[in-house]
Protein backbone atom coordinates (compact mmCIF):
# COMPACT_ATOMS: atom_id res chain seq x y z
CA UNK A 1 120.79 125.80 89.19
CA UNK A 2 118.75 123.60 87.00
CA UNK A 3 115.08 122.54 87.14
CA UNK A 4 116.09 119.60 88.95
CA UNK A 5 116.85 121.30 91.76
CA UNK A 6 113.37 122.30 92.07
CA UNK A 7 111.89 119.28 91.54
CA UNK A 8 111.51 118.56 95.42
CA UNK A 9 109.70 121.81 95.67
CA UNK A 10 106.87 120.98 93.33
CA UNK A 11 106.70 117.17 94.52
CA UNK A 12 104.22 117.90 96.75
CA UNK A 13 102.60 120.86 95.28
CA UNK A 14 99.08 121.41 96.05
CA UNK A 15 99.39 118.99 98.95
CA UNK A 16 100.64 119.17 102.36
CA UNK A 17 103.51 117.31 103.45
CA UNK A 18 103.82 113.37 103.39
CA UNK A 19 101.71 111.75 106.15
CA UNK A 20 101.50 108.29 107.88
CA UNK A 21 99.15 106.76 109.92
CA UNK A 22 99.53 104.95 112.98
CA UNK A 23 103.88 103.82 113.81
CA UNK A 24 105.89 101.48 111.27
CA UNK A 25 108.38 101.63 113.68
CA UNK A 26 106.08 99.27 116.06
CA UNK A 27 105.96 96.73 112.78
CA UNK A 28 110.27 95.86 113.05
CA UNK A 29 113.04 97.50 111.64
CA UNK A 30 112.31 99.91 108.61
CA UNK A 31 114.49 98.61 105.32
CA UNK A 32 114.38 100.07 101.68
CA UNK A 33 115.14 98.09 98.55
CA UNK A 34 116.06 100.32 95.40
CA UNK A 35 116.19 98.63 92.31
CA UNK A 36 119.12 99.45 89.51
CA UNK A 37 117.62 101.51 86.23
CA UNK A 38 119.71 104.56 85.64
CA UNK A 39 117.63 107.30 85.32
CA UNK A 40 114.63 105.90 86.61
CA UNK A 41 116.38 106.20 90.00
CA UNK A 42 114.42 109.34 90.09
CA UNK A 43 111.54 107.85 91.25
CA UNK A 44 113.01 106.31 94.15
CA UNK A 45 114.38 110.17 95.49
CA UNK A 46 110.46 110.98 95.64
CA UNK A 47 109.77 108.07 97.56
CA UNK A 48 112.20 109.02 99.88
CA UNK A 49 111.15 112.91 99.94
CA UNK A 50 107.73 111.23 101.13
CA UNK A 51 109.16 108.94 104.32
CA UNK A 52 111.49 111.47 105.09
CA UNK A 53 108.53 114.20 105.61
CA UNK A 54 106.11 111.38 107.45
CA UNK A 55 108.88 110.97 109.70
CA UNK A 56 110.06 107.50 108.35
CA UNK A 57 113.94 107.36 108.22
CA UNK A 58 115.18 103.46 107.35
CA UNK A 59 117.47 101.52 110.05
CA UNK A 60 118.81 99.56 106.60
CA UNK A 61 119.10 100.90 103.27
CA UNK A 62 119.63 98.08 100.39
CA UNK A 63 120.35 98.98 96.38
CA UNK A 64 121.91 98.22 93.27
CA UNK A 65 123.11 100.01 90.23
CA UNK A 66 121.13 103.52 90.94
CA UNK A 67 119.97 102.29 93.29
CA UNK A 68 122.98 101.81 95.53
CA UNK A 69 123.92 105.41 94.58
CA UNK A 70 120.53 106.50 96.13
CA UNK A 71 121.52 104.15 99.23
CA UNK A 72 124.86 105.58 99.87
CA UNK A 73 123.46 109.09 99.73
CA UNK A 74 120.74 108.36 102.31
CA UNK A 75 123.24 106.11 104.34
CA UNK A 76 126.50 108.69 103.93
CA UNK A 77 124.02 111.50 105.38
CA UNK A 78 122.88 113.06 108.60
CA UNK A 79 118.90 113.06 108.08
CA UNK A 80 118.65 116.50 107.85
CA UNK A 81 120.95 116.73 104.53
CA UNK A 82 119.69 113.37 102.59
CA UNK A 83 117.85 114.69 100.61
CA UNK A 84 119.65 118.02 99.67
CA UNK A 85 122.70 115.70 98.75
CA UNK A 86 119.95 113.62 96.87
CA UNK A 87 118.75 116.63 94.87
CA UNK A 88 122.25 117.61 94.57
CA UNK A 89 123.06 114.40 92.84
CA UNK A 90 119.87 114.64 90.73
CA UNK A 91 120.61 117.97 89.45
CA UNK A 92 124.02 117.27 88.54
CA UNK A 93 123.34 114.27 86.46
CA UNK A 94 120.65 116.13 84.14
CA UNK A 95 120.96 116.44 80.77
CA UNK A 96 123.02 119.20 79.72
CA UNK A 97 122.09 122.68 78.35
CA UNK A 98 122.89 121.22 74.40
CA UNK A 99 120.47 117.74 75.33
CA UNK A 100 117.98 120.25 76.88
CA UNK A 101 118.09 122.29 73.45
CA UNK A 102 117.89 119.19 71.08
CA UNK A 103 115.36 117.48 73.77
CA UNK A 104 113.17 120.34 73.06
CA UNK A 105 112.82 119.94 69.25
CA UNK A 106 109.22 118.14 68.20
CA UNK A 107 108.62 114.20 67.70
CA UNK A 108 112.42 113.08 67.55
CA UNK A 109 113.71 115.48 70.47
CA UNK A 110 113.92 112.75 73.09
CA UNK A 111 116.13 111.07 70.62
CA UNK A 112 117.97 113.24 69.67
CA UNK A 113 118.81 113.85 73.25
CA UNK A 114 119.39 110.50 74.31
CA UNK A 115 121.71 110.43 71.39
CA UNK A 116 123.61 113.45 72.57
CA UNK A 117 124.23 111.51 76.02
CA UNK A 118 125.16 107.88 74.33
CA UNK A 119 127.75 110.10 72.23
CA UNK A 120 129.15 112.39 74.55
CA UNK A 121 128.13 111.13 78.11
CA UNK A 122 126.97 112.96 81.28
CA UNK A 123 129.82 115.31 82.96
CA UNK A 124 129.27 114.54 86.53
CA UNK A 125 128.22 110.71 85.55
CA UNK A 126 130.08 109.36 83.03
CA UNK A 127 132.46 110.21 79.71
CA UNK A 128 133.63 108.12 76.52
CA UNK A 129 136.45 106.00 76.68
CA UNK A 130 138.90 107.39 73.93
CA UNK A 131 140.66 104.47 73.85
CA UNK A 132 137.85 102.14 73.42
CA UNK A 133 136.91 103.70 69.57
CA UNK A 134 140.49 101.48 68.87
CA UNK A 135 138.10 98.18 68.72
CA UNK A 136 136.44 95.90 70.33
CA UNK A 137 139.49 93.28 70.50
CA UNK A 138 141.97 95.72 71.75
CA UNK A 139 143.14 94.91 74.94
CA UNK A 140 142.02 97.79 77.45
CA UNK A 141 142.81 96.10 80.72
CA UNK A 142 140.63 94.46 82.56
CA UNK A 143 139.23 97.81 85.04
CA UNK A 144 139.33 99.56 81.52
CA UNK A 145 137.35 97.56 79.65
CA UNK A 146 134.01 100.09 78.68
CA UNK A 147 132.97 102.20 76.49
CA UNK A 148 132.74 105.03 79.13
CA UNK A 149 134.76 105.81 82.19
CA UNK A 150 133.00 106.41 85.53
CA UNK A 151 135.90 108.53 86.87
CA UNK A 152 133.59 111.67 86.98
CA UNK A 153 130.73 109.50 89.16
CA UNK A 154 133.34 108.57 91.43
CA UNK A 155 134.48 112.56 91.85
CA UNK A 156 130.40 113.43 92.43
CA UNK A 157 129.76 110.62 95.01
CA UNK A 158 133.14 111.45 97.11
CA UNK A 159 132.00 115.05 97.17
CA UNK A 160 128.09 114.02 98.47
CA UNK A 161 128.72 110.88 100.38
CA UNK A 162 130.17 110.42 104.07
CA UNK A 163 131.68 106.84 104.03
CA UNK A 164 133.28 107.16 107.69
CA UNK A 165 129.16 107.77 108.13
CA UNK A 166 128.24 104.87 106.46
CA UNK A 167 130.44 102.66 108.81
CA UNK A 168 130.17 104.33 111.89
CA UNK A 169 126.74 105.92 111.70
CA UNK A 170 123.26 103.70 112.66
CA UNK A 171 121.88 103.57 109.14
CA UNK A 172 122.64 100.33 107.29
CA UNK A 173 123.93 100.06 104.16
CA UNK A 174 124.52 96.86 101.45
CA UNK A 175 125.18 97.24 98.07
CA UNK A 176 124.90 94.10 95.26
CA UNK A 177 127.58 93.30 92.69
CA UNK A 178 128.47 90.66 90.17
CA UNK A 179 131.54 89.08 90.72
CA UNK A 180 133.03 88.76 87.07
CA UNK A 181 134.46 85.57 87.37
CA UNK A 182 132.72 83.30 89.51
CA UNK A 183 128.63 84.98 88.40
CA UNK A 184 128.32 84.66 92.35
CA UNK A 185 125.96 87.51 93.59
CA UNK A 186 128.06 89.31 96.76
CA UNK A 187 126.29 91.88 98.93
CA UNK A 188 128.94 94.20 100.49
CA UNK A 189 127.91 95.26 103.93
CA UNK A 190 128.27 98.25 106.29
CA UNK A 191 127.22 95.75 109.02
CA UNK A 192 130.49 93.23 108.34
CA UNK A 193 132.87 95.40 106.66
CA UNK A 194 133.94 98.86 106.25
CA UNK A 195 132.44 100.25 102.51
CA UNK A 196 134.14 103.04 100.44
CA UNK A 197 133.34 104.32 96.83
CA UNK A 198 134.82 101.06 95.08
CA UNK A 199 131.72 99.13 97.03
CA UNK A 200 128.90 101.39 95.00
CA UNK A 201 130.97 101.95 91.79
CA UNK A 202 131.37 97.88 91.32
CA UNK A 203 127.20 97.93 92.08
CA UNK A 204 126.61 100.28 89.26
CA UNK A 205 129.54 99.05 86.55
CA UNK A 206 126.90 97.76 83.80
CA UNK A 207 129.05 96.03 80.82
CA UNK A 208 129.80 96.96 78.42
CA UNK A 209 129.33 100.56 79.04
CA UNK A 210 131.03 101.06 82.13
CA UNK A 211 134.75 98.70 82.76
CA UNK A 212 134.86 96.51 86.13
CA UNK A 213 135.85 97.52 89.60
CA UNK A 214 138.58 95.59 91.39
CA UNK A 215 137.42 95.18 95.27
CA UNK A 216 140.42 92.67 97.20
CA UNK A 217 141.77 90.99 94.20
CA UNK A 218 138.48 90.24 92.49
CA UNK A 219 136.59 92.27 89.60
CA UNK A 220 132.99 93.28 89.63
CA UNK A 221 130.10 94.40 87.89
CA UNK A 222 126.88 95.85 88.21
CA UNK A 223 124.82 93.23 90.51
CA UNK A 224 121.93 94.28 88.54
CA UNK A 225 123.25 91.47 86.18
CA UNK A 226 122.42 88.88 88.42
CA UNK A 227 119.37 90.72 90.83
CA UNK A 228 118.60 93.81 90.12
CA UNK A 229 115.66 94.06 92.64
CA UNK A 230 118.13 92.47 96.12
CA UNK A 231 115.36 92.25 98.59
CA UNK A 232 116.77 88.16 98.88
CA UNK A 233 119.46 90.33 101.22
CA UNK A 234 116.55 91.13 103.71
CA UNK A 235 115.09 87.31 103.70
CA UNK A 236 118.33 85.49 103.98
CA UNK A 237 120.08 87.59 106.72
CA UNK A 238 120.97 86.44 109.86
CA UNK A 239 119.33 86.69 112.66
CA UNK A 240 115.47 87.53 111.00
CA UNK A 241 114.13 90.52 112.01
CA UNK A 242 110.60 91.93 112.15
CA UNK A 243 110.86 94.39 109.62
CA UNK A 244 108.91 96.84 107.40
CA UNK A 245 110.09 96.58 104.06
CA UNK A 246 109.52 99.45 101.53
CA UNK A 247 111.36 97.56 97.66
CA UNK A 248 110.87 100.17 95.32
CA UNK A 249 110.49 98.72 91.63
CA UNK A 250 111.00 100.83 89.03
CA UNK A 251 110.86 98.32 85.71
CA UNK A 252 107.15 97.38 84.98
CA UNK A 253 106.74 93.47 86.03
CA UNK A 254 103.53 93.44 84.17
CA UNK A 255 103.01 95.23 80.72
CA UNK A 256 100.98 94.83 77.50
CA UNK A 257 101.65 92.26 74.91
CA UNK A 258 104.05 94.29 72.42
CA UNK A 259 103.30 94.80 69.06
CA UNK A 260 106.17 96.86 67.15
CA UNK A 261 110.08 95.94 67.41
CA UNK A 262 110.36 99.08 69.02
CA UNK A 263 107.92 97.79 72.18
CA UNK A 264 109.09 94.42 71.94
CA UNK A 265 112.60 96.24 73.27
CA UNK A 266 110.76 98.33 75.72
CA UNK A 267 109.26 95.40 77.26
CA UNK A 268 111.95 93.00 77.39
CA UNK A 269 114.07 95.33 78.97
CA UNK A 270 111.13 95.76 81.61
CA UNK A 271 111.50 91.73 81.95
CA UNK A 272 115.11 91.51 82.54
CA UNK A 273 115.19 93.97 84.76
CA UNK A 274 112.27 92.77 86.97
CA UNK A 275 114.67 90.67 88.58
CA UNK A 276 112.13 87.73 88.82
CA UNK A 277 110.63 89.80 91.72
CA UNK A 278 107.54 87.56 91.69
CA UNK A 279 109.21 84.24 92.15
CA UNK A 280 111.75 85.49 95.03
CA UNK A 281 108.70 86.78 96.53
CA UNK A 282 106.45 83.20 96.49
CA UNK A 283 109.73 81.43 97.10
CA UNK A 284 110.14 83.42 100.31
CA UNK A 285 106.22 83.74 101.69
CA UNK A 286 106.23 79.63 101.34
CA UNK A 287 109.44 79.59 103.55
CA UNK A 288 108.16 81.76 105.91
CA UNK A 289 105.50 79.87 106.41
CA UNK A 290 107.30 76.85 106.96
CA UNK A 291 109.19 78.70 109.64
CA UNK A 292 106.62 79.71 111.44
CA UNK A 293 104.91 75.98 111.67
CA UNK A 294 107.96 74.40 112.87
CA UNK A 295 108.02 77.40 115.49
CA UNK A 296 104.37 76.06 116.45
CA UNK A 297 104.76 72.68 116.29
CA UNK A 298 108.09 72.89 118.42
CA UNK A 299 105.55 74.55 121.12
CA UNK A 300 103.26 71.14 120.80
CA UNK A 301 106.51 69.08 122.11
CA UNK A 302 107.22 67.53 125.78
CA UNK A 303 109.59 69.75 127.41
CA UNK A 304 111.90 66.77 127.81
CA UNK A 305 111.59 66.10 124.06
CA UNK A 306 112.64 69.75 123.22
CA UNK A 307 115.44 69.58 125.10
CA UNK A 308 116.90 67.12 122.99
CA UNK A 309 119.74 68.37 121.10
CA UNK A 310 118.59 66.76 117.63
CA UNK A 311 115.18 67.93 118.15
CA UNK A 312 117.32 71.39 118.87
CA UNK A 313 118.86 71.64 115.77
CA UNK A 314 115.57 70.91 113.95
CA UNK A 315 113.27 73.28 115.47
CA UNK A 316 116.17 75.58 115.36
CA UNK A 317 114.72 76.16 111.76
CA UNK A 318 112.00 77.67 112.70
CA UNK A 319 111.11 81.44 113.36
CA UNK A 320 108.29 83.79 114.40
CA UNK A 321 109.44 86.83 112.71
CA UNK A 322 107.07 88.71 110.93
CA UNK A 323 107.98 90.82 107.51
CA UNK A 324 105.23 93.03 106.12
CA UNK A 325 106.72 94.02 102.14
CA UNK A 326 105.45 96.54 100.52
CA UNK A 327 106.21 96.58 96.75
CA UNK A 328 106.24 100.27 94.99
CA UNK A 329 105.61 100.05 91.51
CA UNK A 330 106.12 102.84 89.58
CA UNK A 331 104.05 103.51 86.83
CA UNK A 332 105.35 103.76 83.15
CA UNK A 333 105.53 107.37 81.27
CA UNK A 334 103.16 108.15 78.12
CA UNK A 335 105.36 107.88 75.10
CA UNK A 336 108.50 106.21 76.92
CA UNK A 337 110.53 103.56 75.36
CA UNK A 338 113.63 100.93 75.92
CA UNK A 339 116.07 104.40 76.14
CA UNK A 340 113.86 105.08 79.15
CA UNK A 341 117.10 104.82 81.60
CA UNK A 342 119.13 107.16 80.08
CA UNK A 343 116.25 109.91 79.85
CA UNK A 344 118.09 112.14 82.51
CA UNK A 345 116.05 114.86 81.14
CA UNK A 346 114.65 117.82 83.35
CA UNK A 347 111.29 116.47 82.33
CA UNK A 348 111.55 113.01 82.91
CA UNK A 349 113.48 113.26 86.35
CA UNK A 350 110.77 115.61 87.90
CA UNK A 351 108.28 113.27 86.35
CA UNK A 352 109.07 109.96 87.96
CA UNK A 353 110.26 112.10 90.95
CA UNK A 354 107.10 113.45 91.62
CA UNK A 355 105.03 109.89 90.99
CA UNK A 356 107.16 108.69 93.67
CA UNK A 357 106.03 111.22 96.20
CA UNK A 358 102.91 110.69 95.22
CA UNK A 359 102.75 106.74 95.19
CA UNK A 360 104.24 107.03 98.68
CA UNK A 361 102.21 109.52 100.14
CA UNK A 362 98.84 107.78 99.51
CA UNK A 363 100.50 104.43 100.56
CA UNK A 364 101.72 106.03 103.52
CA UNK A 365 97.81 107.55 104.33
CA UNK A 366 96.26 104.18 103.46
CA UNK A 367 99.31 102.11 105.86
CA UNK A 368 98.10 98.73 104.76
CA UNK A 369 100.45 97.09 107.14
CA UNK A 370 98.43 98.47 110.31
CA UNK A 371 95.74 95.36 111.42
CA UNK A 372 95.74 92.32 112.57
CA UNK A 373 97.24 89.30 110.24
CA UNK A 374 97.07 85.71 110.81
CA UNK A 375 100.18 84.94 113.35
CA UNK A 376 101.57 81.96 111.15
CA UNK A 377 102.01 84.35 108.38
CA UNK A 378 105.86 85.55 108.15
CA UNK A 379 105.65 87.37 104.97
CA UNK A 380 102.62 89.88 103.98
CA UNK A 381 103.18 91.38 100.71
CA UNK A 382 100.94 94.75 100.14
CA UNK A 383 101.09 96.04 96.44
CA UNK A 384 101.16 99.71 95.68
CA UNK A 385 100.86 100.93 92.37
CA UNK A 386 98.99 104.36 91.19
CA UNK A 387 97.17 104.43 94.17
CA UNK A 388 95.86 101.02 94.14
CA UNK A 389 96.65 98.84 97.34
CA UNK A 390 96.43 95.43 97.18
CA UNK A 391 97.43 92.93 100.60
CA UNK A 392 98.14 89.46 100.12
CA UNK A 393 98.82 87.48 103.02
């Protein structure tokens, strides 16, 4: 087995075993957001080493791209085998022993590597589309249409993932496409449908590398496309919850002004793939808010008056749910560049595997959500990055 398999092993190395203080359970329903970003996925398997060892196993489990893969291994598992089927996963997707050889070579090894996988693909992940070195303006077919086929991603998830679990079993699961022709965002969920392998495939079919997946008469593509970080599926469902909500980010939202054309790509992939986290996020602690008024201003009102069925429907708006959001940011790699997501490398997988762990383990010690927070609030964002916790209420 390769080094990946290991790489939950030396996650917490030196320390002991993931911690939390006080009960998250007593803050709502526990719900993780993973972010798409190929091979920075890795990151989100150590945050999930971390929860699973302080005892924290999510009611709901929300991704895209990667990031739904990651879901449906969590959701398709009994607890006790997540994260095997995780590291399973992990190790299969690594960089080959040829990439491993070239990624070993001085200064232009990454490269080199990274090349390897754009020209020959990842067995267990994906392979090249013969027919797609005809041209660009040959007609492939519309589930064709890539320059790789996912057929051998399909093959690993059916062999790690439980679907008649993910339907039947108490852990949540929604995963975020792109419907080709309409550019509507649709969130297929375990709650109001029954999910199979089509449902995650269409979440992680990125164009133009990977071709379209064809779910009841309609084609779709990686939701990343449209919101690649889908915490909006915790906000807008129906009925609120009090929840605790652990959206792990895994592009940089802030970065350095670049300089070279090679940083300039870095960053504006970084950009893109924020998702315009920041905006959903003021958008939704300003409706919250608004929620909770008319919630106290409906208790202000003359029973008689609340009983009227106009004044019904308009205090009907308002809620006293409470969401406490904690955004894991993890940190950028010395020397890493806009190729960053295909790095499957041994190297770069335990790397952002282990800063998971450890992002999550100190968040989990410091448990910024314990306290006592205004009541009107409905949305309290704490910020974790490299140890760092900031609360804004």
């Amino acid at each position: 087995m390769n080094d990946v398999a290991n790489a939950g092993k030396s996650a917490e190395a030196g320390k002991s075993a993931a911690r939390v203080r006080g009960n998250p359970k007593d803050k709502g329903q526990i719900v993780l957001v993973l972010q798409g970003g190929g091979a920075l996925g890795a990151y989100q398997v150590g945050v999930c080493q971390a929860l699973s060892e302080a005892g924290i196993e999510p009611d709901w489990v929300i991704g895209t791209s990667i990031g739904a893969i990651n879901a449906a291994l969590i959701a398709g598992n009994e607890p006790g085998e997540r994260f095997d089927r995780l590291r399973e996963f992990w190790a299969r997707v690594e960089h080959g022993p040829v990439a491993r050889l070239f990624g070993s070579v001085p200064f232009i090894g990454a490269a080199m590597s990274n090349m390897l996988t754009i020209m020959q693909g990842i067995p267990a992940f994906f392979q090249p589309n013969v027919r797609s070195f005809t041209g660009v303006s040959v007609p492939l077919g519309a589930e064709a249409a890539g320059y790789y086929t996912t057929e051998p991603l399909a093959r690993t998830l059916e062999e790690l993932i439980d679907f008649g679990r993910i339907n039947g079993g108490p852990t949540r699961l929604t995963v975020g496409a792109a419907n080709v022709r309409t550019a509507e965002m649709r969130y297929f969920d375990s709650r109001d449908m029954p999910l199979d392998i089509r449902h995650v495939m269409a979440s992680g079919a990125l164009p133009p590398a990977f071709p379209a997946v064809r779910i009841d008469g309609q084609l779709y593509w990686d939701g990343g496309i449209l919101s690649n970080t889908p915490v909006e599926a915790v906000f807008d469902d129906n009925p609120r919850r009090n929840s605790l909500v652990f959206a792990v980010h895994i592009w940089n939202p802030n970065g350095n002004e670049p300089e070279t054309i090679w940083q300039v790509m870095n960053r504006h992939k970084d950009i893109q793939y924020s998702s315009r986290a920041a905006s959903h996020i003021t958008r939704q602690k300003q409706m919250h808010r608004l929620r909770h008024i008319i919630a106290e201003l409906d208790k202000l009102l003359p029973d008689d008056l609340r009983q009227d069925p106009e004044v019904r429907a308009l205090t009907s708006y308002g809620c006293r749910t409470q969401m406490h959001v904690v955004r894991l940011l993890a940190p950028a790699l010395d020397g890493e560049d806009h190729t960053k997501d295909i790095d499957f490398s041994s190297a770069g997988i335990r790397s952002r595997w282990e800063a998971g762990y450890r992002d999550t383990a100190d968040l989990l010690d410091a448990a910024p959500w314990e306290g006592d927070f205004d009541p009107v609030e409905g949305f309290i964002l704490h910020e974790a990055r490299m140890g760092a916790i900031a609360t804004r209420g």
